[in-house]
C-alpha atoms as a PDB file:
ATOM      1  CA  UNK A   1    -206.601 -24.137  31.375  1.00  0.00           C
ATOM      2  CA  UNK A   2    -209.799 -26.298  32.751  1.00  0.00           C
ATOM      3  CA  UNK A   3    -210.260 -25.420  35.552  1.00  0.00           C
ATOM      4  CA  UNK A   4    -213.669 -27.581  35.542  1.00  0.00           C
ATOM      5  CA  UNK A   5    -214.091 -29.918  38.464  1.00  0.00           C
ATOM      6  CA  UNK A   6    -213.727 -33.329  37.707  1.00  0.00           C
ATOM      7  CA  UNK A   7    -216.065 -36.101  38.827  1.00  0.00           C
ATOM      8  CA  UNK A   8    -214.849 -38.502  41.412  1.00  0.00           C
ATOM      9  CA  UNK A   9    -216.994 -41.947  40.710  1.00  0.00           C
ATOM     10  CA  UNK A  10    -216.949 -44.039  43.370  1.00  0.00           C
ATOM     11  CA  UNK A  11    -217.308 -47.842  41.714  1.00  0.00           C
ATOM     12  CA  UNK A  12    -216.976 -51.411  42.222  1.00  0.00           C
ATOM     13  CA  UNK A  13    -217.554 -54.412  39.094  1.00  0.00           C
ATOM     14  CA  UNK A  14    -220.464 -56.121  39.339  1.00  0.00           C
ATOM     15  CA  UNK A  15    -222.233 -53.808  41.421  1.00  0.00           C
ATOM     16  CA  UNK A  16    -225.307 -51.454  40.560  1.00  0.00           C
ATOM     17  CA  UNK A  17    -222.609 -48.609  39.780  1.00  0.00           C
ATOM     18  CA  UNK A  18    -222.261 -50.548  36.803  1.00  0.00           C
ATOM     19  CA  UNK A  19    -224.646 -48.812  35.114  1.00  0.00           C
ATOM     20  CA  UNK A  20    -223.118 -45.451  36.257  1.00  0.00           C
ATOM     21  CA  UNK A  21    -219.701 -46.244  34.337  1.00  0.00           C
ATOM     22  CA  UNK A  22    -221.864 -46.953  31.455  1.00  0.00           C
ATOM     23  CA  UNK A  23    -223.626 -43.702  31.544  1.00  0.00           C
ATOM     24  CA  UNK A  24    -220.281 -41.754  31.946  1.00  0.00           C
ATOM     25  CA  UNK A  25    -219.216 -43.497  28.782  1.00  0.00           C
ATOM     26  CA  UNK A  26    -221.718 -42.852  27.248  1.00  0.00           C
ATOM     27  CA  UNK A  27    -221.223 -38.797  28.255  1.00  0.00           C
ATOM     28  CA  UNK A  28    -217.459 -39.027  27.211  1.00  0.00           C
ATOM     29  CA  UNK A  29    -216.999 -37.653  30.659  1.00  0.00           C
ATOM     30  CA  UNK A  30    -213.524 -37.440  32.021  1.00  0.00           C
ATOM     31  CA  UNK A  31    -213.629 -38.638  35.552  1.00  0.00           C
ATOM     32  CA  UNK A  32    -211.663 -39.957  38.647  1.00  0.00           C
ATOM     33  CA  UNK A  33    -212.168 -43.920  39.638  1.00  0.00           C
ATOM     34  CA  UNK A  34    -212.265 -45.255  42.854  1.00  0.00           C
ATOM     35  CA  UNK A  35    -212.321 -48.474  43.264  1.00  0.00           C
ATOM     36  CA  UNK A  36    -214.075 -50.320  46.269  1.00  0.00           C
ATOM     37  CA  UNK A  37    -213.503 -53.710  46.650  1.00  0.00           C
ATOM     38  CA  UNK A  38    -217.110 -55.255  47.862  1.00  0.00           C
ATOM     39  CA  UNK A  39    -215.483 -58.940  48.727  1.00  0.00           C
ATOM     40  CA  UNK A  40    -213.128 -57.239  51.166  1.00  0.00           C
ATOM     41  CA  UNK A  41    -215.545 -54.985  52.618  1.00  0.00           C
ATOM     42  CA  UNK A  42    -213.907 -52.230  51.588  1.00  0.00           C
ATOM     43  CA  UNK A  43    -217.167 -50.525  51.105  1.00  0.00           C
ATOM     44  CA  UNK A  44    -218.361 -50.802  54.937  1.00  0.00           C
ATOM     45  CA  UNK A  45    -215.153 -49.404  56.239  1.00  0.00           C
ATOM     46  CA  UNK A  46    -214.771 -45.925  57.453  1.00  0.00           C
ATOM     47  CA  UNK A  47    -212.948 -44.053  54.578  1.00  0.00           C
ATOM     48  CA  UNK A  48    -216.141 -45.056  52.351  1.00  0.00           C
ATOM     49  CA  UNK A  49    -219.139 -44.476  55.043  1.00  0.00           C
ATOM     50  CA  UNK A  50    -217.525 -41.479  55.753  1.00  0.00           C
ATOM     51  CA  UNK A  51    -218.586 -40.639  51.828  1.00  0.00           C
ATOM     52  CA  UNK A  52    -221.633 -43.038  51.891  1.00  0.00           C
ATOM     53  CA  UNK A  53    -223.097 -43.817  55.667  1.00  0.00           C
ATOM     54  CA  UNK A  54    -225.292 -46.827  53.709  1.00  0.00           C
ATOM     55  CA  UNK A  55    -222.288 -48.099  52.226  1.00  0.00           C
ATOM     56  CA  UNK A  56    -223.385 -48.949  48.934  1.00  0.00           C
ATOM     57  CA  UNK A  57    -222.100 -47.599  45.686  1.00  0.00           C
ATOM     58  CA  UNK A  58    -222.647 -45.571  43.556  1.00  0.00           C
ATOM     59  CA  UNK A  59    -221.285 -42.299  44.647  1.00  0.00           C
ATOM     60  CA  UNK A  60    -220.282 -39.227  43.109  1.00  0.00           C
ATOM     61  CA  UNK A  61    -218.301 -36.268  44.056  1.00  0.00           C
ATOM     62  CA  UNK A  62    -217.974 -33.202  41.779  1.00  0.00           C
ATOM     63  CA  UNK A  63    -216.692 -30.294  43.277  1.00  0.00           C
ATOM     64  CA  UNK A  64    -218.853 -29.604  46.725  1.00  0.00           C
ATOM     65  CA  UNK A  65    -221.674 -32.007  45.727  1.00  0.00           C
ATOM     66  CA  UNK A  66    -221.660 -35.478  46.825  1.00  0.00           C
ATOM     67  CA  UNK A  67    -224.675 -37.272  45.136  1.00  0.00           C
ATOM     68  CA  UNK A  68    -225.271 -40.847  46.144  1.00  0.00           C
ATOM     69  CA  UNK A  69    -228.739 -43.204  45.188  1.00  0.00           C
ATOM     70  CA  UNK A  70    -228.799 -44.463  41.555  1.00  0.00           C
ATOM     71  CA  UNK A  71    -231.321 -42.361  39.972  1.00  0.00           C
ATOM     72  CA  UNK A  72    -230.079 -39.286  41.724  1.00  0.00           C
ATOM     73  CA  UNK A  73    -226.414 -39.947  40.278  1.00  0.00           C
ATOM     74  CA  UNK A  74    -227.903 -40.456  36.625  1.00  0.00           C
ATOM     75  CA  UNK A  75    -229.624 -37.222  37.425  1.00  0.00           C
ATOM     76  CA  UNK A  76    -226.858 -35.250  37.995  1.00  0.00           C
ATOM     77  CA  UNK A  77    -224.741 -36.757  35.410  1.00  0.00           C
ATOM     78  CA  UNK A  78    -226.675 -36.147  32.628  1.00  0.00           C
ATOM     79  CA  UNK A  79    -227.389 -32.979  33.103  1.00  0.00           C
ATOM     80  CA  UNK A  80    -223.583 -31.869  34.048  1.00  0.00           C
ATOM     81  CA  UNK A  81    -222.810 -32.763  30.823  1.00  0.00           C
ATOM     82  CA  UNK A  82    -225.674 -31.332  28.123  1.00  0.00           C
ATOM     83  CA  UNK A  83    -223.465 -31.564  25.201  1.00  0.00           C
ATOM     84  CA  UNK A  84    -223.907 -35.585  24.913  1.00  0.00           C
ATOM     85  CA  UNK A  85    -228.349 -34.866  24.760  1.00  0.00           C
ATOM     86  CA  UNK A  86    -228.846 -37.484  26.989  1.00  0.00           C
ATOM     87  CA  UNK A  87    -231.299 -35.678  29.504  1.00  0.00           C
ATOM     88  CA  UNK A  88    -234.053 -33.543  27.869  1.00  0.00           C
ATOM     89  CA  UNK A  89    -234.089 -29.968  29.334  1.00  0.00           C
ATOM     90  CA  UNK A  90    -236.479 -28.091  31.067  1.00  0.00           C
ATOM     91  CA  UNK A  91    -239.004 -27.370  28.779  1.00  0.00           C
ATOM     92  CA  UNK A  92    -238.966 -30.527  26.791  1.00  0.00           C
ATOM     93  CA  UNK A  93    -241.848 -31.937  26.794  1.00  0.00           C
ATOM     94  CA  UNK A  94    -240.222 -35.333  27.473  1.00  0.00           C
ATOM     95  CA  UNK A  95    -238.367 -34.208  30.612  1.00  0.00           C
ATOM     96  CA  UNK A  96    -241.116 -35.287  32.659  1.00  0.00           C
ATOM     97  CA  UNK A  97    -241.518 -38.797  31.216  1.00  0.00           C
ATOM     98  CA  UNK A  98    -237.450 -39.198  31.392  1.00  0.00           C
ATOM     99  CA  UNK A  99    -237.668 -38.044  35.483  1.00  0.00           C
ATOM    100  CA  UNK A 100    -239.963 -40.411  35.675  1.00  0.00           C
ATOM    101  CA  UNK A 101    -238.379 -43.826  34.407  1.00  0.00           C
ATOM    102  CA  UNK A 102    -235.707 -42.807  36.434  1.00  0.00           C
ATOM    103  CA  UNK A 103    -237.275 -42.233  39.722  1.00  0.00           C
ATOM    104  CA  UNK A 104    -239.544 -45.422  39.087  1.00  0.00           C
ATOM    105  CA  UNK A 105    -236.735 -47.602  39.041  1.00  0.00           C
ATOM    106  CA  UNK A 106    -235.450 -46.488  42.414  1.00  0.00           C
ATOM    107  CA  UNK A 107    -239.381 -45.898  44.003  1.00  0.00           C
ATOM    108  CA  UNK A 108    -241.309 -49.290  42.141  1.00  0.00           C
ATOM    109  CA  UNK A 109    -238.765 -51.081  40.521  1.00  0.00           C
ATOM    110  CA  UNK A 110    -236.269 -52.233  43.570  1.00  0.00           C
ATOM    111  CA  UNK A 111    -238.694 -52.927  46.295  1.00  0.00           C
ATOM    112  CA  UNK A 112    -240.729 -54.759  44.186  1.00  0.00           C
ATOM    113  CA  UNK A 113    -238.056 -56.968  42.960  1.00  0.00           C
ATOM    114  CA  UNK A 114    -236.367 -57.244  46.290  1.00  0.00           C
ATOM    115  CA  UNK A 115    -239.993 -58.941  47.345  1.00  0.00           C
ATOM    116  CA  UNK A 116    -239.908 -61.211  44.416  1.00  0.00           C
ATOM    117  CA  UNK A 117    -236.351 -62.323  45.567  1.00  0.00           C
ATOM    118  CA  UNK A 118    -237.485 -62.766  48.980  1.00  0.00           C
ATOM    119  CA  UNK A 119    -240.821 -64.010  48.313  1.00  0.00           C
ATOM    120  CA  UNK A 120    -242.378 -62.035  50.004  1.00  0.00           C
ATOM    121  CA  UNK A 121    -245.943 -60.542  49.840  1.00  0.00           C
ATOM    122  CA  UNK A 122    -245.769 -56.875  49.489  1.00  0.00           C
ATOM    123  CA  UNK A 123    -247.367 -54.669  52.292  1.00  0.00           C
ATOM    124  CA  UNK A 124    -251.617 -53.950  51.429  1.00  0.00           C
ATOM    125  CA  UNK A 125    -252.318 -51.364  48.973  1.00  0.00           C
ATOM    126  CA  UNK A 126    -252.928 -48.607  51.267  1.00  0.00           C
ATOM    127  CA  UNK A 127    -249.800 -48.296  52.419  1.00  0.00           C
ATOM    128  CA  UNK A 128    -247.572 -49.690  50.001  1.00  0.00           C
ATOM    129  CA  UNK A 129    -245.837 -47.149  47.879  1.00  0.00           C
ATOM    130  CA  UNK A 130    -244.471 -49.073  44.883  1.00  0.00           C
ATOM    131  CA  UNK A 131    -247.325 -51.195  44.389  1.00  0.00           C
ATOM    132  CA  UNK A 132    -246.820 -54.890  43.294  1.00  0.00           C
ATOM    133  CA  UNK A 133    -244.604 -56.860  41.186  1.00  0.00           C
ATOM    134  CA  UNK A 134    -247.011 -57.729  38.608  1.00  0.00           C
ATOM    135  CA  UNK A 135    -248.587 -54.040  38.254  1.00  0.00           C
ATOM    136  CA  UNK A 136    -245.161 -52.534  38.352  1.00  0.00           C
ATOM    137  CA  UNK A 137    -243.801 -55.118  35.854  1.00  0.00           C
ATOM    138  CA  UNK A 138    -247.094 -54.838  33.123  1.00  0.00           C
ATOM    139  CA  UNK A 139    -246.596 -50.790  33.572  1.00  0.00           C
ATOM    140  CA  UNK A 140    -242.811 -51.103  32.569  1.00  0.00           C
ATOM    141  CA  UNK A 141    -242.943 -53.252  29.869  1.00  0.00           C
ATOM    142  CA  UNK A 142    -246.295 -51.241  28.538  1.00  0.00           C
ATOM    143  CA  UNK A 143    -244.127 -48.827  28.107  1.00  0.00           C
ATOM    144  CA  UNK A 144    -241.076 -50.895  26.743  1.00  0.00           C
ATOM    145  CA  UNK A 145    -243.519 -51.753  24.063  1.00  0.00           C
ATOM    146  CA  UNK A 146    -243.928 -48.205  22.704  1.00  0.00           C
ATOM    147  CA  UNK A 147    -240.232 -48.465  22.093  1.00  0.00           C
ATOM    148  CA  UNK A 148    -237.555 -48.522  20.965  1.00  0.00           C
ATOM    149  CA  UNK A 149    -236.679 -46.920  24.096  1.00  0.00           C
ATOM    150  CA  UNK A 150    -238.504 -45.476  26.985  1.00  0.00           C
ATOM    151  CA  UNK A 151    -239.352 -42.212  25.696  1.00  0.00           C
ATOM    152  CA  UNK A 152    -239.744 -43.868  22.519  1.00  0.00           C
ATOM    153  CA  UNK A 153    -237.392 -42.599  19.305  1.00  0.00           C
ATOM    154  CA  UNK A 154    -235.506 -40.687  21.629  1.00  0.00           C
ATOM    155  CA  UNK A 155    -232.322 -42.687  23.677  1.00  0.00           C
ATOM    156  CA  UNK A 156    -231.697 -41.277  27.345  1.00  0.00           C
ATOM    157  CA  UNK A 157    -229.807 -41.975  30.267  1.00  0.00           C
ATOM    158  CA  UNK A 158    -232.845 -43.422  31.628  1.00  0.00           C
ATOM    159  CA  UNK A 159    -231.775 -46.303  29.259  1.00  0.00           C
ATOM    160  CA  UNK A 160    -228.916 -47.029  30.554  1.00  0.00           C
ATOM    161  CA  UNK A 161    -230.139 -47.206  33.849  1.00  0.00           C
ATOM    162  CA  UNK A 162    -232.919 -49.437  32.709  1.00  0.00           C
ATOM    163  CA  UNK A 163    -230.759 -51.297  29.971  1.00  0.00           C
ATOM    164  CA  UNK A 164    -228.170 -52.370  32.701  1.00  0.00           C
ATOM    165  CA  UNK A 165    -230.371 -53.004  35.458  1.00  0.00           C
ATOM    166  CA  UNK A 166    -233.162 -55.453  33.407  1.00  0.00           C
ATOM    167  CA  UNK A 167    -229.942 -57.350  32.445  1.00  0.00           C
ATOM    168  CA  UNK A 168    -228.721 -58.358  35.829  1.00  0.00           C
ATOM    169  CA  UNK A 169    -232.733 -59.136  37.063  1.00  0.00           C
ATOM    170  CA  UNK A 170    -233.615 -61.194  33.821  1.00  0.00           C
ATOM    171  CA  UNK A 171    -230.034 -62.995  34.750  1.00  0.00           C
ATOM    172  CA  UNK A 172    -230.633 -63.660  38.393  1.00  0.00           C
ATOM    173  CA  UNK A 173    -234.633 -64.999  36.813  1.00  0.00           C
ATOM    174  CA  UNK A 174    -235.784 -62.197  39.148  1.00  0.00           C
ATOM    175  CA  UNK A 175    -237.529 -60.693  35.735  1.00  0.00           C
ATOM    176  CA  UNK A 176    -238.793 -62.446  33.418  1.00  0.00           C
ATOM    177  CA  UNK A 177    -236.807 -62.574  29.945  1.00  0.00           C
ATOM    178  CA  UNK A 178    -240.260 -61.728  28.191  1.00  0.00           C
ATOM    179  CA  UNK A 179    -239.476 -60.591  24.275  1.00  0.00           C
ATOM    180  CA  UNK A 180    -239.885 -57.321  24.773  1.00  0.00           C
ATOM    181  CA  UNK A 181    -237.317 -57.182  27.787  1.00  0.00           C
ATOM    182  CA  UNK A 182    -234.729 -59.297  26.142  1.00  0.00           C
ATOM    183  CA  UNK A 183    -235.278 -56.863  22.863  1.00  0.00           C
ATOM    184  CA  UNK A 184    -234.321 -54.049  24.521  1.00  0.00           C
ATOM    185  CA  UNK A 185    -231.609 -54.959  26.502  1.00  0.00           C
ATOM    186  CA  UNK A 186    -229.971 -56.240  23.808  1.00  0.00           C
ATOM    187  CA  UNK A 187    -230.690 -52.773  22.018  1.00  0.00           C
ATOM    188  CA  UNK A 188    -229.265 -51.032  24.668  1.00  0.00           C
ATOM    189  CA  UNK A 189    -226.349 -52.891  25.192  1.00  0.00           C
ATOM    190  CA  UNK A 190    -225.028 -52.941  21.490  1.00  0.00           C
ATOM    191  CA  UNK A 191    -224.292 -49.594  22.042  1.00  0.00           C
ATOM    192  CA  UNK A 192    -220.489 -49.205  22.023  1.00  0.00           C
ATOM    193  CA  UNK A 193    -220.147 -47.132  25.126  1.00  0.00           C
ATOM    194  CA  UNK A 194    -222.003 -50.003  26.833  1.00  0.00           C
ATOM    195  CA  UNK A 195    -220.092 -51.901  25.801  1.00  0.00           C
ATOM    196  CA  UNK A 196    -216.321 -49.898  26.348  1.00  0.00           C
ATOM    197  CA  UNK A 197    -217.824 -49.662  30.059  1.00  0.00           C
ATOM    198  CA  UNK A 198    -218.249 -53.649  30.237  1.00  0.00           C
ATOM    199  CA  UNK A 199    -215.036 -54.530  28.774  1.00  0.00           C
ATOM    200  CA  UNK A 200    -213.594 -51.958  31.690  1.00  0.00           C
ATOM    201  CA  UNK A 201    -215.318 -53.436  34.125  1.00  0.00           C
ATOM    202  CA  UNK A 202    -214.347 -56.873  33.268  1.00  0.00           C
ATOM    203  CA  UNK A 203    -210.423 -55.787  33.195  1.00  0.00           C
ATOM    204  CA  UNK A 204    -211.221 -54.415  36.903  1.00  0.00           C
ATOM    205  CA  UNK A 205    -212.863 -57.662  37.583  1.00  0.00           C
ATOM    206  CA  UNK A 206    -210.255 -59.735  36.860  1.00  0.00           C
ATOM    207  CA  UNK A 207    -207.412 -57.012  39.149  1.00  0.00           C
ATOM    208  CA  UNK A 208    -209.619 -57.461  41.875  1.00  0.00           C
ATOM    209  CA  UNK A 209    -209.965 -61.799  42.080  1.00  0.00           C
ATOM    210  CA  UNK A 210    -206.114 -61.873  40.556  1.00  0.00           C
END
């Protein structure tokens, strides 16, 4: 008998947990949904703060951990589950380059963007700790050109962090859908488990506006 605990993923469609169903797809993880419901609010009332005080998903609950913030979630996830190689171990030399990407989505990539979307001008150099749009956007897709993926042959979870998140910026124009961008979205969302965790999402979609 398993006695293995089993993930609790706290989700909503069309939300930046998105990208978390993909990745536990893309594990073959077996795992417990919860469903918020953003248009009701369901996400600021106390049954979810009490799991989340920010109110934002994704979460995750596996035994006693509770994990919440994007990159920490992918994180954990990939490494609970080793068997589906997509987190390089300690030791591999890419592990550093792969905990990178994923921390510089949360640390350069959102604030940056969240300027662009509210045109804003970031805060001076010296104390601004993601930078700029345009140097955080020319270091990404620097990198994106290296391909195919961001730690180059080798396909990660970072990816499908990065894969689902450059799709809903370059939709919303808050990226630009440069050839290199579009390339690799498209690359990463071919994948079947990308696209098993869209079709999901768009069942869910359609329960939740019925």
């Amino acid at each position: 008998m398993d006695t293995t605990p089993r993930v609790t993923f706290f989700h909503s469609p069309q939300s930046r947990s998105a990208g978390t169903r993909a990745l536990l797809e893309e594990l073959g993880a077996d795992y417990d949904l919860h469903v918020l419901n953003l248009k009701a609010g369901e996400q600021r009332g106390p049954a979810y703060l009490a799991v989340n005080p920010m109110g934002k998903v994704p979460a995750i609950h596996h035994g006693g951990a509770l994990v919440t913030e994007q990159p920490a979630v992918f994180i954990y996830l990939a490494d609970l589950y080793p068997a589906a190689k997509l987190a390089p171990p300690l030791g591999d030399p890419l592990r550093g380059p792969y905990l990178r990407w994923l921390v510089f989505y949360g640390s350069c990539f959102e604030p940056a963007v969240t300027d662009r979307s509210m045109q804003r001008e970031p805060a001076p150099p010296s104390t601004c700790g993601y930078g700029d749009y345009d140097t955080m956007l020319k270091t990404l897709t620097e990198q994106l050109e290296k391909g195919p993926y961001l730690l180059g042959d080798t396909f990660s979870a970072a990816d499908v962090l990065w894969g689902t998140a450059l799709n809903w910026t370059t939709m919303f124009k808050l990226v630009p859908e440069l050839p290199v961008i579009r390339a690799y979205i498209d690359r990463v969302l071919a994948r079947p488990a990308m696209q098993r965790a869209a079709a999901k999402d768009a069942e869910l979609l359609a329960t939740q506006t019925a």
